[in-house]
PDB file of N, CA and C in Angstrom:
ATOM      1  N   UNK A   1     -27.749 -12.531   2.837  1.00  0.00           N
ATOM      2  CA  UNK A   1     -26.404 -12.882   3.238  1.00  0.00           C
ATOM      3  C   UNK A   1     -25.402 -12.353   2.221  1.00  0.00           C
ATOM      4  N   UNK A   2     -24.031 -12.014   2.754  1.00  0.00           N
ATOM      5  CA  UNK A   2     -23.574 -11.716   1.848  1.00  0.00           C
ATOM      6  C   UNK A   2     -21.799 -12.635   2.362  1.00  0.00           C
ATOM      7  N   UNK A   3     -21.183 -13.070   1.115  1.00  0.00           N
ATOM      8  CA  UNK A   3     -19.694 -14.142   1.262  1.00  0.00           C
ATOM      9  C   UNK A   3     -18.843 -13.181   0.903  1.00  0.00           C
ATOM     10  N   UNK A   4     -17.555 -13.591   1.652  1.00  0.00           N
ATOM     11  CA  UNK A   4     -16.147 -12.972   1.201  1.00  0.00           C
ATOM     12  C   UNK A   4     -15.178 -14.204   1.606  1.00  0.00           C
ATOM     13  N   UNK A   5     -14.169 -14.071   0.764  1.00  0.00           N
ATOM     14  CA  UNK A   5     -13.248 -15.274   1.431  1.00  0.00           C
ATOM     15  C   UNK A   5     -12.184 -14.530   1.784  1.00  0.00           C
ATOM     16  N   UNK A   6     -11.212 -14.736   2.872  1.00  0.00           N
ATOM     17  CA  UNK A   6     -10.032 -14.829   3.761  1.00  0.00           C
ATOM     18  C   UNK A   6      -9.039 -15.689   4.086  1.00  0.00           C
ATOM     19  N   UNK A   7      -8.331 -15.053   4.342  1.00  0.00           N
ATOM     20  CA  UNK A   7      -6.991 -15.790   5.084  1.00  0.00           C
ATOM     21  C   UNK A   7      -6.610 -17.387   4.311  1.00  0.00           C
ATOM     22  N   UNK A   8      -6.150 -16.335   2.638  1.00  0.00           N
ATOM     23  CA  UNK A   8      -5.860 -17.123   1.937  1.00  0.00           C
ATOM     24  C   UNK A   8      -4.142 -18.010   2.534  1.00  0.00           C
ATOM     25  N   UNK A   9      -4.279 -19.232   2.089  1.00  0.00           N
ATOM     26  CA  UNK A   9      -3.009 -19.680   2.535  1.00  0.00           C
ATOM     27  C   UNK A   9      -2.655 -20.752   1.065  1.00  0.00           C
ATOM     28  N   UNK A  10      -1.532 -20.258  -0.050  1.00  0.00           N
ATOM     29  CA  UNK A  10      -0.906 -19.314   0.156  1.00  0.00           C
ATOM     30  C   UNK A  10      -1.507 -17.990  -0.414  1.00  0.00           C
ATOM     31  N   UNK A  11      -0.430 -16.421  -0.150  1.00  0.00           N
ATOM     32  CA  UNK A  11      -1.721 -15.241  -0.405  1.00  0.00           C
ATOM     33  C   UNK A  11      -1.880 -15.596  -2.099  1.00  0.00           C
ATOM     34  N   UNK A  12      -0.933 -16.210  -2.716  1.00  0.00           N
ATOM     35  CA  UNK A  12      -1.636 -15.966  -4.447  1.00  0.00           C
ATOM     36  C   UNK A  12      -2.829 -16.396  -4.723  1.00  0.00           C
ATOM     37  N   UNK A  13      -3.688 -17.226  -3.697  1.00  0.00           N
ATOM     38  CA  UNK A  13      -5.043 -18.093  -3.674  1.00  0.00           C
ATOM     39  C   UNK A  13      -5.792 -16.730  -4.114  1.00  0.00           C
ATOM     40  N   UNK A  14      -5.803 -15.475  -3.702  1.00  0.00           N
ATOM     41  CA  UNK A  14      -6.502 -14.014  -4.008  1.00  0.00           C
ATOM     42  C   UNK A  14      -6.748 -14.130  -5.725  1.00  0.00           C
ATOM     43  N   UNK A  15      -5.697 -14.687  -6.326  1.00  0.00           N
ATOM     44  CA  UNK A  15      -5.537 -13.764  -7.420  1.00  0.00           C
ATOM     45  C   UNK A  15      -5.811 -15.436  -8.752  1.00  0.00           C
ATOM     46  N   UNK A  16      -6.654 -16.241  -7.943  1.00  0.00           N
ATOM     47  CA  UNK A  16      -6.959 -17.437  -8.867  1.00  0.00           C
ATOM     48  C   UNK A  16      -8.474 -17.895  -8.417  1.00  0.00           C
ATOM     49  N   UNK A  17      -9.051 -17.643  -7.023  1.00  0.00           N
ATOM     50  CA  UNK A  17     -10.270 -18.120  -6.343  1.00  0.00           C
ATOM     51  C   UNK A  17     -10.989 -17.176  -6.389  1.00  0.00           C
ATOM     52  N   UNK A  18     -11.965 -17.381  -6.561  1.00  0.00           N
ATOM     53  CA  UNK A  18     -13.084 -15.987  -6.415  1.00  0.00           C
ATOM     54  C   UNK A  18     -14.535 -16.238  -5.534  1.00  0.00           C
ATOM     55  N   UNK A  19     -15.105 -15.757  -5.101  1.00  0.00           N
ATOM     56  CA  UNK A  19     -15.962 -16.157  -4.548  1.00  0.00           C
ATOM     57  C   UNK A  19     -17.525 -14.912  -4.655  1.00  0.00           C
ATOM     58  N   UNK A  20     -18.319 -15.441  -5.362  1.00  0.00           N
ATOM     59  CA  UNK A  20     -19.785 -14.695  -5.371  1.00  0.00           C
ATOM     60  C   UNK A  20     -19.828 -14.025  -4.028  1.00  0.00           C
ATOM     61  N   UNK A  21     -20.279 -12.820  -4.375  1.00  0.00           N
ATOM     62  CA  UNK A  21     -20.796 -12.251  -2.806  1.00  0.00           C
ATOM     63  C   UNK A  21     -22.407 -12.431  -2.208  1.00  0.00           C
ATOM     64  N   UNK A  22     -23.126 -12.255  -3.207  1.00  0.00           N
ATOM     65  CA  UNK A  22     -24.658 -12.863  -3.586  1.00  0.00           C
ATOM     66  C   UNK A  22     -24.442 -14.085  -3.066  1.00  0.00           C
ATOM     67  N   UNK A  23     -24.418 -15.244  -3.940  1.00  0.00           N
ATOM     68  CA  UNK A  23     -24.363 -17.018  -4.098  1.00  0.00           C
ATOM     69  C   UNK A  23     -23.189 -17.730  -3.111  1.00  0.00           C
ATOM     70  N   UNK A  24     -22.125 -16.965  -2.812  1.00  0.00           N
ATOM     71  CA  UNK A  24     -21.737 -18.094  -1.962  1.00  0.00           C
ATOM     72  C   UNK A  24     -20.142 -18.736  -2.897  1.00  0.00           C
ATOM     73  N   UNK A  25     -20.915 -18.931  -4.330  1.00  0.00           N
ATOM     74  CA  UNK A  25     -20.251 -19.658  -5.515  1.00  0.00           C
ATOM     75  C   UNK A  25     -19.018 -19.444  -5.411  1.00  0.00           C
ATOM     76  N   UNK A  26     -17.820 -20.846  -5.452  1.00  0.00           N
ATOM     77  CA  UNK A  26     -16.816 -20.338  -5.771  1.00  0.00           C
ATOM     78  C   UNK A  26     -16.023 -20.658  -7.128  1.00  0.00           C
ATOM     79  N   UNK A  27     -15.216 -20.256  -7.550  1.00  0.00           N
ATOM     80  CA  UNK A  27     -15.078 -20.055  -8.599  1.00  0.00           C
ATOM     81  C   UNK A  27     -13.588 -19.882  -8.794  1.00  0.00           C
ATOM     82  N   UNK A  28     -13.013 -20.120 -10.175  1.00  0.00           N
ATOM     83  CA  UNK A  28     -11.203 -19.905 -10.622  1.00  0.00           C
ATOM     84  C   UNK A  28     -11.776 -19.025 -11.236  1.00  0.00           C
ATOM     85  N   UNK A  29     -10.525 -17.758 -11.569  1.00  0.00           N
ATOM     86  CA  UNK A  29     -10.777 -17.111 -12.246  1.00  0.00           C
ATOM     87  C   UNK A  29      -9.065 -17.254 -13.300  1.00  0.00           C
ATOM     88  N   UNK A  30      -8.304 -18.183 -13.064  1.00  0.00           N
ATOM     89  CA  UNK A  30      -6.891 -18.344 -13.685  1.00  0.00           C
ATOM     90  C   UNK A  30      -7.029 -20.000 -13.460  1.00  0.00           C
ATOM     91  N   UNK A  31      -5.858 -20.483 -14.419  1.00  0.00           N
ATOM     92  CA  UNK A  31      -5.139 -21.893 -14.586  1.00  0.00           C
ATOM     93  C   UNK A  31      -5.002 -22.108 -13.452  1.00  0.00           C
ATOM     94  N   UNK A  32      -4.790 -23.561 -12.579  1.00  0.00           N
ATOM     95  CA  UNK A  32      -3.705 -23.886 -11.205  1.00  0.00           C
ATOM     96  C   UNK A  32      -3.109 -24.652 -11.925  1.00  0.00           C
ATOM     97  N   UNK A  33      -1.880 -24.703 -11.156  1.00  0.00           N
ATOM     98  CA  UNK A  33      -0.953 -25.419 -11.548  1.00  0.00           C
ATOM     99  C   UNK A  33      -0.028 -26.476 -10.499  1.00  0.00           C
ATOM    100  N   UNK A  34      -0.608 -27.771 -10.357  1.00  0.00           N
ATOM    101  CA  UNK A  34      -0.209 -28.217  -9.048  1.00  0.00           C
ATOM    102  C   UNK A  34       1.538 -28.622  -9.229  1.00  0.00           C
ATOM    103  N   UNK A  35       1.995 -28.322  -9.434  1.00  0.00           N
ATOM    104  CA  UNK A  35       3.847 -27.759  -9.340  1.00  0.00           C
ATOM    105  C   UNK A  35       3.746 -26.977  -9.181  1.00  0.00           C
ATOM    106  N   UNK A  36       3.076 -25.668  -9.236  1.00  0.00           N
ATOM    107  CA  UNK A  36       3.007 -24.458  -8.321  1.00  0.00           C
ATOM    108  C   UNK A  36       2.659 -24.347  -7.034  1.00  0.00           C
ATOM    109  N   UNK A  37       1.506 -24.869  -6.501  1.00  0.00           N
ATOM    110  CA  UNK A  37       0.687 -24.759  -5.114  1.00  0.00           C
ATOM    111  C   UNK A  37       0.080 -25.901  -5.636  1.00  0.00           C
ATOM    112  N   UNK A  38       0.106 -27.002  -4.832  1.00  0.00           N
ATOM    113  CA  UNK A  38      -0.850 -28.148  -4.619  1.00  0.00           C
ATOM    114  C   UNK A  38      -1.777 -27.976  -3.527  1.00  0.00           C
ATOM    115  N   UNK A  39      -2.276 -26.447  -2.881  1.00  0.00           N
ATOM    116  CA  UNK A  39      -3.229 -26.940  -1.532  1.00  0.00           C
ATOM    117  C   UNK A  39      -3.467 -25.267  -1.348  1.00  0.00           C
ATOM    118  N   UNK A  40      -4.573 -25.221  -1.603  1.00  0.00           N
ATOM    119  CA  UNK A  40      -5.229 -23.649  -0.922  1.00  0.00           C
ATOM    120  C   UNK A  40      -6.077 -23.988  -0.173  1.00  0.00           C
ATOM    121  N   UNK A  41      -6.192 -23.217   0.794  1.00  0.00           N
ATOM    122  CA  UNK A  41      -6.795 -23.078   2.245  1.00  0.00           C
ATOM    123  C   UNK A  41      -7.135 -21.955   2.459  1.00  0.00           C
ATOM    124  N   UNK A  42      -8.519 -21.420   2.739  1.00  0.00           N
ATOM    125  CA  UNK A  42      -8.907 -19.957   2.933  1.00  0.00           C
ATOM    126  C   UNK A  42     -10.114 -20.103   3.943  1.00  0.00           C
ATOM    127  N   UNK A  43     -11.134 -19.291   4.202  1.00  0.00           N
ATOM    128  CA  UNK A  43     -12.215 -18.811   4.899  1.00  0.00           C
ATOM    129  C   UNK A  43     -13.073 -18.719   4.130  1.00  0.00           C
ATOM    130  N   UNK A  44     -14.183 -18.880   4.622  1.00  0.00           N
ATOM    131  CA  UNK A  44     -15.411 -18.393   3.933  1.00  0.00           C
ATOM    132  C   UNK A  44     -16.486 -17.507   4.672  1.00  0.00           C
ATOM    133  N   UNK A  45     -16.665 -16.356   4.795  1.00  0.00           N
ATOM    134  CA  UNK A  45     -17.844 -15.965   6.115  1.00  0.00           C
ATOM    135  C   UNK A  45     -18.551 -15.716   5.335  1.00  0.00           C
ATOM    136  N   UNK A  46     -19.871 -16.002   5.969  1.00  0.00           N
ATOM    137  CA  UNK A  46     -21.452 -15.480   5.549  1.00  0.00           C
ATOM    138  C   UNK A  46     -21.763 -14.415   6.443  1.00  0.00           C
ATOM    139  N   UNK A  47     -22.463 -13.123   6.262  1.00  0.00           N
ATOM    140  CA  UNK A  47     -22.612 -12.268   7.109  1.00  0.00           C
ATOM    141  C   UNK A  47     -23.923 -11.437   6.774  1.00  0.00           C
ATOM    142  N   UNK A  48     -25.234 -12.036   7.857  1.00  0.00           N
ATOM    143  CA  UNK A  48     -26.292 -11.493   7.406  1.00  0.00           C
ATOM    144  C   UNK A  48     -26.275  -9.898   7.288  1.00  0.00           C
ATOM    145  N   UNK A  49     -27.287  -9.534   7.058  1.00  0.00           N
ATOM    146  CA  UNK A  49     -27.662  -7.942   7.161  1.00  0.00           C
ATOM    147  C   UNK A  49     -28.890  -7.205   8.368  1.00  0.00           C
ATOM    148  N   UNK A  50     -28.854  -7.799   9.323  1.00  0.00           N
ATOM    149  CA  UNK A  50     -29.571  -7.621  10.357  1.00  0.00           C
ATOM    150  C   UNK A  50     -28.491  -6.718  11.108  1.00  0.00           C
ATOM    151  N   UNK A  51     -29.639  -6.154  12.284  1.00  0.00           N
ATOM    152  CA  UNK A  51     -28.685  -5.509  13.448  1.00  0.00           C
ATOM    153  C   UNK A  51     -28.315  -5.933  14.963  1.00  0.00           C
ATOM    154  N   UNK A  52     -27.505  -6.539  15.268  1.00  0.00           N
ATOM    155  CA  UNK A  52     -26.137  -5.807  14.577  1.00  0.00           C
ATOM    156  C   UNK A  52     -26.138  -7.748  13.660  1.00  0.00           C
ATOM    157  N   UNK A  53     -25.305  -7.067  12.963  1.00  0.00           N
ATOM    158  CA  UNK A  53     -24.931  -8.500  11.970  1.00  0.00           C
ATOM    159  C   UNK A  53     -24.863  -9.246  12.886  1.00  0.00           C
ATOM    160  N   UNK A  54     -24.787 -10.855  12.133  1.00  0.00           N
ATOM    161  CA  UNK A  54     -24.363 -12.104  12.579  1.00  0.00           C
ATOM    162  C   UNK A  54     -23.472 -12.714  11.637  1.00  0.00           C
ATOM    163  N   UNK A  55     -22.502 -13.286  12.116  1.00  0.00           N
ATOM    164  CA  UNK A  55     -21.809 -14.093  10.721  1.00  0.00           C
ATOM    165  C   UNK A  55     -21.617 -15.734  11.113  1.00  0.00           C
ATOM    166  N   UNK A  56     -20.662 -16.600  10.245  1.00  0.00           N
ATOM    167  CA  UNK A  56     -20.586 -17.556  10.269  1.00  0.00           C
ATOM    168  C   UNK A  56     -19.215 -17.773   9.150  1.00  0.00           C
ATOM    169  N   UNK A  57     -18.576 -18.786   9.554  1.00  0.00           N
ATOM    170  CA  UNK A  57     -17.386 -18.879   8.738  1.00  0.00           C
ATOM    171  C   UNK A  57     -17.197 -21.117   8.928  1.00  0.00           C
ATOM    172  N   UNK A  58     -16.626 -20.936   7.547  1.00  0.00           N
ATOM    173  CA  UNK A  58     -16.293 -22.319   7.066  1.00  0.00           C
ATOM    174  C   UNK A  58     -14.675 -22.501   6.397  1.00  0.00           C
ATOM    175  N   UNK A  59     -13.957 -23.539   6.802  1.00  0.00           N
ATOM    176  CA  UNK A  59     -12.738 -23.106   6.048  1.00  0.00           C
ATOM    177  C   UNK A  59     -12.744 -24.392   5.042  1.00  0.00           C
ATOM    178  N   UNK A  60     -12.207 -23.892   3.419  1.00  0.00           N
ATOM    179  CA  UNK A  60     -12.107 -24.722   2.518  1.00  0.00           C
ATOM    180  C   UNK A  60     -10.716 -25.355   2.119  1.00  0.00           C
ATOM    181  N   UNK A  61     -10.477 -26.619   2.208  1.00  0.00           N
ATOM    182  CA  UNK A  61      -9.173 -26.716   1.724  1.00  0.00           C
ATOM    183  C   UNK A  61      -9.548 -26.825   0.127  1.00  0.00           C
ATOM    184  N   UNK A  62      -8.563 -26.707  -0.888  1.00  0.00           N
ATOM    185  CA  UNK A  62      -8.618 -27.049  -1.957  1.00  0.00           C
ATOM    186  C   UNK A  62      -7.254 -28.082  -2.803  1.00  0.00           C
ATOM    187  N   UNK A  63      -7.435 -28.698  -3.058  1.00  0.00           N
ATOM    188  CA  UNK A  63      -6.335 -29.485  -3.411  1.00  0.00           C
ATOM    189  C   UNK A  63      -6.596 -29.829  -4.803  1.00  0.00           C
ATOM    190  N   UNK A  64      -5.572 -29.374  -5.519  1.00  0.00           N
ATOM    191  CA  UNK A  64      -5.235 -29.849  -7.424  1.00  0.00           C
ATOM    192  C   UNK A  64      -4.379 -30.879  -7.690  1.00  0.00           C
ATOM    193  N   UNK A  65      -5.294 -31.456  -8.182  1.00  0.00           N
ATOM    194  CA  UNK A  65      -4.382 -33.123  -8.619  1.00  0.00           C
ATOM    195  C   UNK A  65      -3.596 -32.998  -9.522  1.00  0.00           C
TER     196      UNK A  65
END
């Protein structure tokens, strides 16, 4: 399987969330700052490697206290 995340809401969620493509894992890669964005919301798809692919998607909210 392999993960990517999407349809970050808001788009700066790109440039603080990260997500393993292997594991799934997600991960900060910067500070949050909830006076900045209190609530990211994105996608998660899994997408085997068979033919033709199959995928699957989960959406995460995230909220900083």
């Amino acid at each position: 399987l392999t993960y990517t995340a999407t349809n970050f809401i808001p788009p700066s969620g790109r440039d603080v969330i990260s997500v393993n493509p292997q594991t799934g894992e997600i991960r900060l890669k910067g500070a949050l700052d909830f006076e900045e964005v209190s609530m990211f919301d994105f996608r998660i798809e899994a997408r085997d490697k068979g033919w033709p692919p199959l995928s699957g998607h989960c959406k995460v909210l995230l909220e900083v206290l």
